[in-house]
N, C-alpha and C. Protein backbone atom coordinates (compact mmCIF):
# COMPACT_ATOMS: atom_id res chain seq x y z
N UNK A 1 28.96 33.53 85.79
CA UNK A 1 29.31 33.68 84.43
C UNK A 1 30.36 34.77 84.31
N UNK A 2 31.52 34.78 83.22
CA UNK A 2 32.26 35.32 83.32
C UNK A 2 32.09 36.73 82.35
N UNK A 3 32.77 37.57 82.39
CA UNK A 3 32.50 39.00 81.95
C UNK A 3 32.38 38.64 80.40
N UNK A 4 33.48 37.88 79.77
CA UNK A 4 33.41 38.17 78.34
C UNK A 4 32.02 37.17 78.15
N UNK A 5 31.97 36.38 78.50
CA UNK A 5 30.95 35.38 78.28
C UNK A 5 29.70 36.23 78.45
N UNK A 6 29.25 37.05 79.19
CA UNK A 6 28.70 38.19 79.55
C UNK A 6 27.98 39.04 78.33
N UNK A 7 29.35 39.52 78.33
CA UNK A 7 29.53 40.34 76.96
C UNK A 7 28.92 39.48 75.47
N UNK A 8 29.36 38.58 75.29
CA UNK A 8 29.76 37.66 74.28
C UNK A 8 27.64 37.67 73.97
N UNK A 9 27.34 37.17 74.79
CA UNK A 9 25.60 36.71 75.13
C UNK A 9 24.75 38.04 75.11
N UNK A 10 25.15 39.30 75.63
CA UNK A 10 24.56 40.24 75.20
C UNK A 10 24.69 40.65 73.84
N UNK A 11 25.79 40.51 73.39
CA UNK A 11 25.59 41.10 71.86
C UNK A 11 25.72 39.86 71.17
N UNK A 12 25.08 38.57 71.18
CA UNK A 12 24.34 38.21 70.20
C UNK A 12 22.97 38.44 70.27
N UNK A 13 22.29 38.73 71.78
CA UNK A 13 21.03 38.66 72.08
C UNK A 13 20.75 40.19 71.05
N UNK A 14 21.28 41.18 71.31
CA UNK A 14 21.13 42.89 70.77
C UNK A 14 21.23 42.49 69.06
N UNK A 15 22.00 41.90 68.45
CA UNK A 15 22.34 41.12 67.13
C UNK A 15 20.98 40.73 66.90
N UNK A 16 20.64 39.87 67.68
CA UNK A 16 19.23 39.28 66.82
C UNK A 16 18.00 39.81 67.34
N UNK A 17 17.66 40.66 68.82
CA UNK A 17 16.70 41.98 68.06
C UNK A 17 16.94 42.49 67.18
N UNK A 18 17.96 43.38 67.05
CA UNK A 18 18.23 44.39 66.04
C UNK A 18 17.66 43.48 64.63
N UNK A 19 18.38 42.45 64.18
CA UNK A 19 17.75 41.61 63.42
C UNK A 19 16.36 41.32 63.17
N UNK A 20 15.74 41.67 64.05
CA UNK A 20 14.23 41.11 64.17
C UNK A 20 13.75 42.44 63.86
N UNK A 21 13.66 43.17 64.58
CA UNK A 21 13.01 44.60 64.30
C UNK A 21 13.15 45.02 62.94
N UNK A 22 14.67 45.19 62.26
CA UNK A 22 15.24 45.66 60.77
C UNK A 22 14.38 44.86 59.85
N UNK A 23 14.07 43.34 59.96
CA UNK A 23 13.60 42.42 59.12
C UNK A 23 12.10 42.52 59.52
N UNK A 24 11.62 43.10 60.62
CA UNK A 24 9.76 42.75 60.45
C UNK A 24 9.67 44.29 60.13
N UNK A 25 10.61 45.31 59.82
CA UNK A 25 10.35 47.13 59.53
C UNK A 25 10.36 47.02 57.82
N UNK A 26 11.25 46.24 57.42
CA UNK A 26 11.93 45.48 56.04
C UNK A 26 10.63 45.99 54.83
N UNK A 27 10.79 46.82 54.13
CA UNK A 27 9.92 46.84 52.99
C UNK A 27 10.11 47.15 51.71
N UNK A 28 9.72 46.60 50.63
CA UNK A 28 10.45 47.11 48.86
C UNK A 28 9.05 46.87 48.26
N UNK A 29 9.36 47.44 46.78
CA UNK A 29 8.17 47.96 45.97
C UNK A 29 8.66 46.61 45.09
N UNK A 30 7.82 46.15 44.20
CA UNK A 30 7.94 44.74 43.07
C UNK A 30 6.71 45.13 41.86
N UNK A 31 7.46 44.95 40.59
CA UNK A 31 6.68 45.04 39.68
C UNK A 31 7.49 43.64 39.00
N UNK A 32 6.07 43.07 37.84
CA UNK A 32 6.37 42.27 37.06
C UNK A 32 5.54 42.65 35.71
N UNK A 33 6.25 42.44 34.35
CA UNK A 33 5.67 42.72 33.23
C UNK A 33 5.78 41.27 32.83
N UNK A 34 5.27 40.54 31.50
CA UNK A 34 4.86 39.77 30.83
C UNK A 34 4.83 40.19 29.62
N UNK A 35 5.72 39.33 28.64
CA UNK A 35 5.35 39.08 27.36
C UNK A 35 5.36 38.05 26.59
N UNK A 36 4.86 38.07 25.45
CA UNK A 36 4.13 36.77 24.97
C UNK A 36 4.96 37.20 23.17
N UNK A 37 5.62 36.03 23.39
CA UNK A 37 6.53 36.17 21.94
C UNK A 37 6.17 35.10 20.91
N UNK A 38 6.46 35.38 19.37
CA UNK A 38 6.03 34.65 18.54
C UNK A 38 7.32 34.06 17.92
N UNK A 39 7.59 32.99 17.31
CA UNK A 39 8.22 32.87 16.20
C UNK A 39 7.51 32.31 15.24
N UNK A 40 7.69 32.70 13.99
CA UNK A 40 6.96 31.93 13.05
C UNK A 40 7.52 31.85 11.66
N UNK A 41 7.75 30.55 11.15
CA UNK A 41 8.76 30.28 9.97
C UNK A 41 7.71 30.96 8.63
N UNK A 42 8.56 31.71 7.68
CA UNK A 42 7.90 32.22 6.79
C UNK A 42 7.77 31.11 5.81
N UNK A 43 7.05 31.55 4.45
CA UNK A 43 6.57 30.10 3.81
C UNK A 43 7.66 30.60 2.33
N UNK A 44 8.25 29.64 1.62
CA UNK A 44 9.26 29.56 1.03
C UNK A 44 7.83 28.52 -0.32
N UNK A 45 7.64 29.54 -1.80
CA UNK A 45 6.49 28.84 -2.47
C UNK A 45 6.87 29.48 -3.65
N UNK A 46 6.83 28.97 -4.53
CA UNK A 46 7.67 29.24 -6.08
C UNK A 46 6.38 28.51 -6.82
N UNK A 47 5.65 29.94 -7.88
CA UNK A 47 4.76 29.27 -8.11
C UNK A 47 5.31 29.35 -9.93
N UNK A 48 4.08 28.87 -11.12
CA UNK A 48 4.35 28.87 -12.29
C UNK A 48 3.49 28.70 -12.86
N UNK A 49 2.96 29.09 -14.32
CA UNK A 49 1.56 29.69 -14.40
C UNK A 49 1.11 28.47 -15.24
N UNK A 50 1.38 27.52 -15.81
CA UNK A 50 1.08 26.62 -16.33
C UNK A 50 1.89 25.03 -15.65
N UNK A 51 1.24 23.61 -16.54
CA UNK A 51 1.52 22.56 -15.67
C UNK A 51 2.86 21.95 -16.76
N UNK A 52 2.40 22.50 -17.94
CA UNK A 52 2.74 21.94 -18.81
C UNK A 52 3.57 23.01 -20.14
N UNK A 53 4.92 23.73 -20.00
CA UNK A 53 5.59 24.53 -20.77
C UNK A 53 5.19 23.94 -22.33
N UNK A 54 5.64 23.02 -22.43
CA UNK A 54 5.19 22.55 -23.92
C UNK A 54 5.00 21.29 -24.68
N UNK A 55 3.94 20.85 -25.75
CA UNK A 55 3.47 19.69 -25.87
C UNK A 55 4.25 19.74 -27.39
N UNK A 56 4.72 19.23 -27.81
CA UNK A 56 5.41 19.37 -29.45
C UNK A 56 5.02 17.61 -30.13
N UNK A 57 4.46 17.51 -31.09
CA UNK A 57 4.26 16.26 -32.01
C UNK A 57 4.46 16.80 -32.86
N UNK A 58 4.85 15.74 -33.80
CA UNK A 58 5.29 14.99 -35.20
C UNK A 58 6.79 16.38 -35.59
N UNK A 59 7.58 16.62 -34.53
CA UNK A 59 8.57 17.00 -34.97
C UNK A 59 9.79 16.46 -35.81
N UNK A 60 10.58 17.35 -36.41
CA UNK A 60 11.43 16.73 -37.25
C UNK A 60 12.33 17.43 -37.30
N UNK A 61 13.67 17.08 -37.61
CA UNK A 61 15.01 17.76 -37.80
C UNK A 61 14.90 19.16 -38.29
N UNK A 62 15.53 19.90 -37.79
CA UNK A 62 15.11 21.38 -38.15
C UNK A 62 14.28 22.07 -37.56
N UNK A 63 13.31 21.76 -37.14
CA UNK A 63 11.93 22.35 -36.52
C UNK A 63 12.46 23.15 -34.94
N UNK A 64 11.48 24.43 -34.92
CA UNK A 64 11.85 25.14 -33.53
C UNK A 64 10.81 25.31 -32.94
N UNK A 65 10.28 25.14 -31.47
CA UNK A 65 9.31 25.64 -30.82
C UNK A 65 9.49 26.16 -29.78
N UNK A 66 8.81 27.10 -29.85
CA UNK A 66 9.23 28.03 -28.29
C UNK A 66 7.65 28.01 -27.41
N UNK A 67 8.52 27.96 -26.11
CA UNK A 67 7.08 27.68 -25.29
C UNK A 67 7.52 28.92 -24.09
N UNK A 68 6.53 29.81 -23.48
CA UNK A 68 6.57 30.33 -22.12
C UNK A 68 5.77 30.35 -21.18
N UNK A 69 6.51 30.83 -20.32
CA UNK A 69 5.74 30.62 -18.98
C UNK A 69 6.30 31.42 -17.94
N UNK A 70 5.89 31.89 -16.88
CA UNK A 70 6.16 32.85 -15.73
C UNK A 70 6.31 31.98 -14.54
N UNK A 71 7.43 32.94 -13.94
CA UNK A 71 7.80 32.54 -12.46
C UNK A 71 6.71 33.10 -11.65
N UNK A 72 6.57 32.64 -10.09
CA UNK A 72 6.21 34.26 -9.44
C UNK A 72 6.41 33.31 -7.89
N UNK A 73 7.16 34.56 -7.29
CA UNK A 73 7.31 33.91 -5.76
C UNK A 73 6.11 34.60 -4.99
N UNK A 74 4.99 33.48 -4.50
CA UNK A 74 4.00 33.66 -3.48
C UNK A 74 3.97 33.29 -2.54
N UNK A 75 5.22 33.47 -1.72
CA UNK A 75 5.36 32.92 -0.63
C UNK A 75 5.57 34.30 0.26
N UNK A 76 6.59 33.91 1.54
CA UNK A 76 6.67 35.11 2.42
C UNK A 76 7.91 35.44 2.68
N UNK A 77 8.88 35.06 1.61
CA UNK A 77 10.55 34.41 1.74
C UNK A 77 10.76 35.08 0.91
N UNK A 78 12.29 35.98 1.02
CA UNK A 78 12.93 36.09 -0.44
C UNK A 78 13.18 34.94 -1.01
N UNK A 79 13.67 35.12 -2.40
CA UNK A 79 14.39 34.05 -2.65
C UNK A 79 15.70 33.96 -3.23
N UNK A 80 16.80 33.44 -3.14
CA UNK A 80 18.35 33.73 -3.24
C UNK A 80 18.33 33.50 -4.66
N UNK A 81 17.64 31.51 -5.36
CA UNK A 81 17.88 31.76 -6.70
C UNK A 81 16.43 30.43 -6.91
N UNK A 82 16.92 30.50 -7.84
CA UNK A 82 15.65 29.39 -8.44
C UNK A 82 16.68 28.68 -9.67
N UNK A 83 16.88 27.39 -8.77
CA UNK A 83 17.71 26.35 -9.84
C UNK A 83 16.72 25.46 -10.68
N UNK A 84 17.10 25.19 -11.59
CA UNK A 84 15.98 24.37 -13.02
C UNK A 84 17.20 22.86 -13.00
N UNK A 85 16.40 22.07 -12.39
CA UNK A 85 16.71 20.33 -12.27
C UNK A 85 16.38 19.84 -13.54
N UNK A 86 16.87 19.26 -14.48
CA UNK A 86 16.78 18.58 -15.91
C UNK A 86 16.54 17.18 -15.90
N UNK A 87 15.70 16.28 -16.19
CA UNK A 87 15.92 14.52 -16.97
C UNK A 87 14.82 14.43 -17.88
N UNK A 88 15.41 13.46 -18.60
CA UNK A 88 14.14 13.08 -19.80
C UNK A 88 14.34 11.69 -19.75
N UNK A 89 13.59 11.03 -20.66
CA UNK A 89 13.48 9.87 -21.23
C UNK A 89 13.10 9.68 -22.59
N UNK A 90 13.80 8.79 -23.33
CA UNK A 90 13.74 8.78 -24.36
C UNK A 90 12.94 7.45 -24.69
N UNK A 91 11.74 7.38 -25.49
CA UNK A 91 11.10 5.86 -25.70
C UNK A 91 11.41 5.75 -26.87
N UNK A 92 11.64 4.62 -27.32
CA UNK A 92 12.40 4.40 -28.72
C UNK A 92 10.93 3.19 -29.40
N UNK A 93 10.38 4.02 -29.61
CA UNK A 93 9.21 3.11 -30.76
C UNK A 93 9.52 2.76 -32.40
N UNK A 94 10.64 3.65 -32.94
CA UNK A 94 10.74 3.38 -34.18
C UNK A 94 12.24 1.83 -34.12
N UNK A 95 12.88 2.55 -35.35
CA UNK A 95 14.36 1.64 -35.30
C UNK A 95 15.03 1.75 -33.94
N UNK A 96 16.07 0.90 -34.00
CA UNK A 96 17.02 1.39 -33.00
C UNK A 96 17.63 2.24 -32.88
N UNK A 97 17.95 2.95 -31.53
CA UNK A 97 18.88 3.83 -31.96
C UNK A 97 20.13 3.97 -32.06
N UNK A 98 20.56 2.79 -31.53
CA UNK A 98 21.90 2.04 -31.14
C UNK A 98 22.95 3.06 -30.58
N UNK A 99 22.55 3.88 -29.22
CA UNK A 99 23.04 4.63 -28.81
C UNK A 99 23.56 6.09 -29.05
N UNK A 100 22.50 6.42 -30.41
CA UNK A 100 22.43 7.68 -30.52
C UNK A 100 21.09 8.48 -29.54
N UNK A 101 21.78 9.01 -28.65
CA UNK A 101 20.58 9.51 -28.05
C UNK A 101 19.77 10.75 -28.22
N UNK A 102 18.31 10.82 -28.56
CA UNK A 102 17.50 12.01 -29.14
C UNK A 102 18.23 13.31 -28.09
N UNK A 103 18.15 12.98 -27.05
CA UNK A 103 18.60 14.22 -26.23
C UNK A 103 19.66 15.17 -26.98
N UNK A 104 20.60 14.37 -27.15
CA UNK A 104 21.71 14.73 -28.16
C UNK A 104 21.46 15.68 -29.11
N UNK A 105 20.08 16.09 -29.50
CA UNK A 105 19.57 16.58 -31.08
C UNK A 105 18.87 17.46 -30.84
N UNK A 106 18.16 17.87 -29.44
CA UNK A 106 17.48 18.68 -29.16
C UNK A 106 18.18 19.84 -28.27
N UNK A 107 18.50 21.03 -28.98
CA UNK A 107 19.26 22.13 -28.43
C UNK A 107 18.05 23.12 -28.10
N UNK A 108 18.62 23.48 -26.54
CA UNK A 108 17.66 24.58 -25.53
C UNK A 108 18.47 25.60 -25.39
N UNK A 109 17.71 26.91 -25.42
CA UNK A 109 17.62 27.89 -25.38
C UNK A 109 16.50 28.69 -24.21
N UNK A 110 17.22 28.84 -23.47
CA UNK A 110 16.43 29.22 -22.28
C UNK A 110 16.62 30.90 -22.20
N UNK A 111 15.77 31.32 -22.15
CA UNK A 111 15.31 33.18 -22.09
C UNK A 111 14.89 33.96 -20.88
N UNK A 112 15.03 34.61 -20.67
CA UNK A 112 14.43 35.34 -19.68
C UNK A 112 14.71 37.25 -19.96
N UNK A 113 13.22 37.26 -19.96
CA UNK A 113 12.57 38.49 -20.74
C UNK A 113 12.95 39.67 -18.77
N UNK A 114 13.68 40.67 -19.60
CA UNK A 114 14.02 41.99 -19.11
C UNK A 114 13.63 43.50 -19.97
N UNK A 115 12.78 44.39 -19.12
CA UNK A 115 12.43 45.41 -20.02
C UNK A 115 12.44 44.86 -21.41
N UNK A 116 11.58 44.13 -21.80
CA UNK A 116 11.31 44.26 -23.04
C UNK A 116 12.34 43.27 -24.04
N UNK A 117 13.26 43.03 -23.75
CA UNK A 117 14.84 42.50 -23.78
C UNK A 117 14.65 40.62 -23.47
N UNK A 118 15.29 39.82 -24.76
CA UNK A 118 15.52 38.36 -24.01
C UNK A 118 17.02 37.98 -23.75
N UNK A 119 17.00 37.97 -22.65
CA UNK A 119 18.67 37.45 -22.49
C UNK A 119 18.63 35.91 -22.15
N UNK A 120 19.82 35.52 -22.98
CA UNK A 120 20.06 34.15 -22.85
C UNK A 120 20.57 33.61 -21.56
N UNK A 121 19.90 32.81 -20.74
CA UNK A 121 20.32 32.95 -19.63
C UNK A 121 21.21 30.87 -19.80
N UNK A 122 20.72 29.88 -20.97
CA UNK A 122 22.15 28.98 -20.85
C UNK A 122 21.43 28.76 -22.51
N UNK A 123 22.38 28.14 -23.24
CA UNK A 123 22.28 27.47 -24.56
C UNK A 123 22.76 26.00 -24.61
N UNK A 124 22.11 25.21 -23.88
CA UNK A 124 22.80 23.49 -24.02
C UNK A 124 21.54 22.56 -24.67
N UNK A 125 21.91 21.04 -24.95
CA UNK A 125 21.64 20.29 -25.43
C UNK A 125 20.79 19.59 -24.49
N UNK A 126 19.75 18.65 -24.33
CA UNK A 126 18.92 18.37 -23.33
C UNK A 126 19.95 17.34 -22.37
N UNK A 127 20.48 16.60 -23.54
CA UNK A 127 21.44 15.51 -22.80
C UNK A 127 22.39 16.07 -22.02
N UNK A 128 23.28 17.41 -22.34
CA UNK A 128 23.96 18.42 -21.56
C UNK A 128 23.31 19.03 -20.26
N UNK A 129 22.52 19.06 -20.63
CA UNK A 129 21.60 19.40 -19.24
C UNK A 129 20.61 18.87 -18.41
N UNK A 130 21.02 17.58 -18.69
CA UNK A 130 19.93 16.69 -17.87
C UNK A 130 21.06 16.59 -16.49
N UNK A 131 20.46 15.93 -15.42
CA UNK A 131 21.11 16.06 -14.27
C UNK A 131 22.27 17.20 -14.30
N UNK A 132 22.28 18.47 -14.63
CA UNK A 132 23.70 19.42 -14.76
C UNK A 132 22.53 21.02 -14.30
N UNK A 133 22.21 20.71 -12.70
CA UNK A 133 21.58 21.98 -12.57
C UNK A 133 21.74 23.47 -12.77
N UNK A 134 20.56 24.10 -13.30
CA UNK A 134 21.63 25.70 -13.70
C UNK A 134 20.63 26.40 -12.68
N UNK A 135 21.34 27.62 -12.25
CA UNK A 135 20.41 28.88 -11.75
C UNK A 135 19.74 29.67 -12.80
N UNK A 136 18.57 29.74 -12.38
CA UNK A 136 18.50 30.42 -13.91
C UNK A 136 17.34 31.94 -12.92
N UNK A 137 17.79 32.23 -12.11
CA UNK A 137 17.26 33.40 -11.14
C UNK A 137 18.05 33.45 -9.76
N UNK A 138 18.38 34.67 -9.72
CA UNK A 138 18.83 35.36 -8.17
C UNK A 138 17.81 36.27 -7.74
N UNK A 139 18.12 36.37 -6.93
CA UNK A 139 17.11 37.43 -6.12
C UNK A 139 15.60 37.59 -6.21
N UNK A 140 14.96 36.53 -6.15
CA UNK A 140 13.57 36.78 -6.39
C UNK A 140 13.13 37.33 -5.47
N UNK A 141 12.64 38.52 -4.96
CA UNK A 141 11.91 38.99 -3.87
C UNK A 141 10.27 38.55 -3.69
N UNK A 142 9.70 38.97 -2.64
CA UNK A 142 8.44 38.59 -2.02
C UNK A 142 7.92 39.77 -2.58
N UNK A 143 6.55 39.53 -3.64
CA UNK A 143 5.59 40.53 -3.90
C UNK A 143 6.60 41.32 -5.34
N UNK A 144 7.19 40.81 -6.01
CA UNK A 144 8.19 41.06 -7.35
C UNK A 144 6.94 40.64 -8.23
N UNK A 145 7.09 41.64 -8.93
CA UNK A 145 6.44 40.70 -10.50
C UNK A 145 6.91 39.69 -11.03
N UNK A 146 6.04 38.69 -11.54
CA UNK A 146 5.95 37.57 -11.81
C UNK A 146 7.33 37.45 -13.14
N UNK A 147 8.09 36.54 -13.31
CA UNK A 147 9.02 36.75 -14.15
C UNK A 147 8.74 35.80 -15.47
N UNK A 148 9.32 36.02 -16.28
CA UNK A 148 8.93 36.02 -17.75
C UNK A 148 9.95 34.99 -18.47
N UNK A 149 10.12 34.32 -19.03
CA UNK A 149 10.57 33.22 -19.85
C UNK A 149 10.21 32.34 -20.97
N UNK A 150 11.20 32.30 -21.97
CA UNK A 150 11.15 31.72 -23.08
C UNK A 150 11.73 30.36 -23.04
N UNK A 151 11.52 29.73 -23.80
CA UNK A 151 12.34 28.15 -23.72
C UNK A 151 11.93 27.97 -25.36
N UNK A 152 13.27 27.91 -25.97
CA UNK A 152 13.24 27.41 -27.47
C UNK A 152 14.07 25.99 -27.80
N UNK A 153 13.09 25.21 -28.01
CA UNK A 153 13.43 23.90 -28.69
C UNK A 153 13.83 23.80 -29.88
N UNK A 154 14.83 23.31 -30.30
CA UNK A 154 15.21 22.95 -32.12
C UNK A 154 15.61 21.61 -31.90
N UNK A 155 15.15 21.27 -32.58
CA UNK A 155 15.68 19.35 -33.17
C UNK A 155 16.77 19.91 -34.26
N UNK A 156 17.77 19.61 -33.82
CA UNK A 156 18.66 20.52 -34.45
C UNK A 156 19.11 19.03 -35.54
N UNK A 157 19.12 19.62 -36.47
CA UNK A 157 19.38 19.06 -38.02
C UNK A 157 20.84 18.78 -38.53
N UNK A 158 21.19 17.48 -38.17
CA UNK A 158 23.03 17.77 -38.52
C UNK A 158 23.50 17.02 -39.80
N UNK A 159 22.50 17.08 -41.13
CA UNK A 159 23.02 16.62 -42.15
C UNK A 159 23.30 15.30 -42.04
N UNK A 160 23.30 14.72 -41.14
CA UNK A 160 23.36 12.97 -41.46
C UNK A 160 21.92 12.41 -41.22
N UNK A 161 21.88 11.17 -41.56
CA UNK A 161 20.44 10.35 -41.29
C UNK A 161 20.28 10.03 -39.88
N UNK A 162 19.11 10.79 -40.10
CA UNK A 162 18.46 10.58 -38.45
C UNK A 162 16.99 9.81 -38.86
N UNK A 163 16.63 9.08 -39.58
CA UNK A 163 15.49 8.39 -39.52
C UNK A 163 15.55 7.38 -38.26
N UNK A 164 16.20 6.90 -37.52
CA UNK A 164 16.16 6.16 -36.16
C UNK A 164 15.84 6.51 -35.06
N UNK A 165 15.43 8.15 -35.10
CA UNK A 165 14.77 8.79 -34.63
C UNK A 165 12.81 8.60 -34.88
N UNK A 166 12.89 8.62 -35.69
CA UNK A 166 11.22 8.68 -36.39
C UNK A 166 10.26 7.77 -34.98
N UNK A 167 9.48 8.22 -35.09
CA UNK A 167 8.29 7.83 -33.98
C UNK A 167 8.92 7.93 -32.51
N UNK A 168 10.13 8.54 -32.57
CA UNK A 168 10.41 7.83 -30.80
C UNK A 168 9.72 9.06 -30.00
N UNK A 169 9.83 9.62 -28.73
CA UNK A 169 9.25 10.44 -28.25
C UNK A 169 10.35 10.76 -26.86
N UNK A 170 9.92 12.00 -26.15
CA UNK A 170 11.11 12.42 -25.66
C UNK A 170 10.05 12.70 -24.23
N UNK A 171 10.11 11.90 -23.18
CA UNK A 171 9.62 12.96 -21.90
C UNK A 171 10.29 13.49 -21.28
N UNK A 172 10.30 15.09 -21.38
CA UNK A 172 11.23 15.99 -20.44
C UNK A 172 10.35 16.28 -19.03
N UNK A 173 11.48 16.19 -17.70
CA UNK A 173 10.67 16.60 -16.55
C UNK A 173 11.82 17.81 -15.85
N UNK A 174 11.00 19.26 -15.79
CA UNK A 174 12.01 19.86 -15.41
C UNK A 174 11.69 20.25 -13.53
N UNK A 175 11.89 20.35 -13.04
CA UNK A 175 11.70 20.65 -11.55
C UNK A 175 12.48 22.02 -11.12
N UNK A 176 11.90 22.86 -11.33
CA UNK A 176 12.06 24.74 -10.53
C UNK A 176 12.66 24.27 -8.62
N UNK A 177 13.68 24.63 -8.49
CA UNK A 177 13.89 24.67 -7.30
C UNK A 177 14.00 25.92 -6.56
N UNK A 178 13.46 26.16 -5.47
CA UNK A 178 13.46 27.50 -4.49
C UNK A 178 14.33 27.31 -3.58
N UNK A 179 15.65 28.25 -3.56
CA UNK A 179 15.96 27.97 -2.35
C UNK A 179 15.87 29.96 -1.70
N UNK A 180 15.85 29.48 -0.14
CA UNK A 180 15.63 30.72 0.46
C UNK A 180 17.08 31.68 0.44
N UNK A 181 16.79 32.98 0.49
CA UNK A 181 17.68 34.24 0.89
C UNK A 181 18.88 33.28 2.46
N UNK A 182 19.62 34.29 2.61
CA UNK A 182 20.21 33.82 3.30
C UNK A 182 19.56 34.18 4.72
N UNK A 183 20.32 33.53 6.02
CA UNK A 183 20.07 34.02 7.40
C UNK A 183 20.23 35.26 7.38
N UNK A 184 19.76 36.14 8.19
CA UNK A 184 20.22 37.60 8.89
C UNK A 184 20.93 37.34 10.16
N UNK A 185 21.98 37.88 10.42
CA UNK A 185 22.22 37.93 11.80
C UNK A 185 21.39 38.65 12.93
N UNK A 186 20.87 39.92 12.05
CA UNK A 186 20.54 40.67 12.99
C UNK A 186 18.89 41.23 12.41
N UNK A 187 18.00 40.00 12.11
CA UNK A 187 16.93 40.21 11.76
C UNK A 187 16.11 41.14 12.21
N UNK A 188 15.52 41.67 11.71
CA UNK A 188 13.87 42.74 12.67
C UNK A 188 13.06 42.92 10.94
């Protein structure tokens, strides 16, 4: 065998003791921790203290009724606003109305009581505000006192004959919408 070849075979043989010894001497310390994470969606719940704001019979041109009722968010969510969804229906039991519609005649007045204070928060006609959603709250927070509201009805009276009105009846359905605060970027 020749010298380098020699050479060449001893120091891989010295290579892989050395290898062997370094790797069975070989020792490190190891720790592991564990944690156990949650996510959990908060609950987004807009409540209201009655089913029914207001029942009104045998009204007539001129006449006003005011009905209230309270917000209150019991959920676990802020809330950004609380939009009020509008439709009615009109049943026509008396004459015709030949396209005068009652909605038309009934002007709202929507309130919302501050320190003591009612501020007008919209003044439209039912027909104006049927499908035409309004905000009628920002910022509701979680654990806020319950909020306060007026709603004034007038069959508003416009000097012409409205007997084609007589017996008909009006079902209003209003629907409170919640929507949530915004994302955080940088929640905790």
């Amino acid at each position: 065998m020749s010298l380098k070849r020699s050479l060449t075979v001893s120091f891989i043989t010295a290579a892989i003791g050395i290898s062997l010894v370094t790797g069975g001497t070989f020792a490190y310390f190891k720790d592991t921790e564990e944690t156990a994470n949650t996510f959990a969606a908060g609950l987004l719940d807009l409540g209201i203290n009655k089913e029914s704001i207001i029942t009104i019979e045998d009204i007539v041109p001129g006449d006003t009724i005011n009905g209230n009722f309270e917000l209150t968010n019991d959920g676990t969510v802020d809330m950004k606003e609380v939009i009020l969804n509008s439709s009615y229906e009109v049943i026509d039991k008396g004459e015709k109305n030949n396209g005068d519609d009652l909605g038309d005649h009934i002007l709202v007045e929507y309130l919302y009581h501050v320190n003591g204070k009612e501020n007008v928060v919209f003044k439209e006609t039912l027909a104006d505000l049927s499908d035409n959603p309004k905000t009628i709250l920002e910022d509701f927070t979680v654990k806020s006192n319950p909020k306060k509201f007026t709603v004034r009805f007038s069959f508003v009276e416009n000097d012409k004959n409205q007997n084609h009105f007589q017996q008909d009846s009006l079902k209003l359905k209003w629907e409170f919408e919640a929507i949530q605060r915004d994302g955080k970027p940088n929640f905790q």
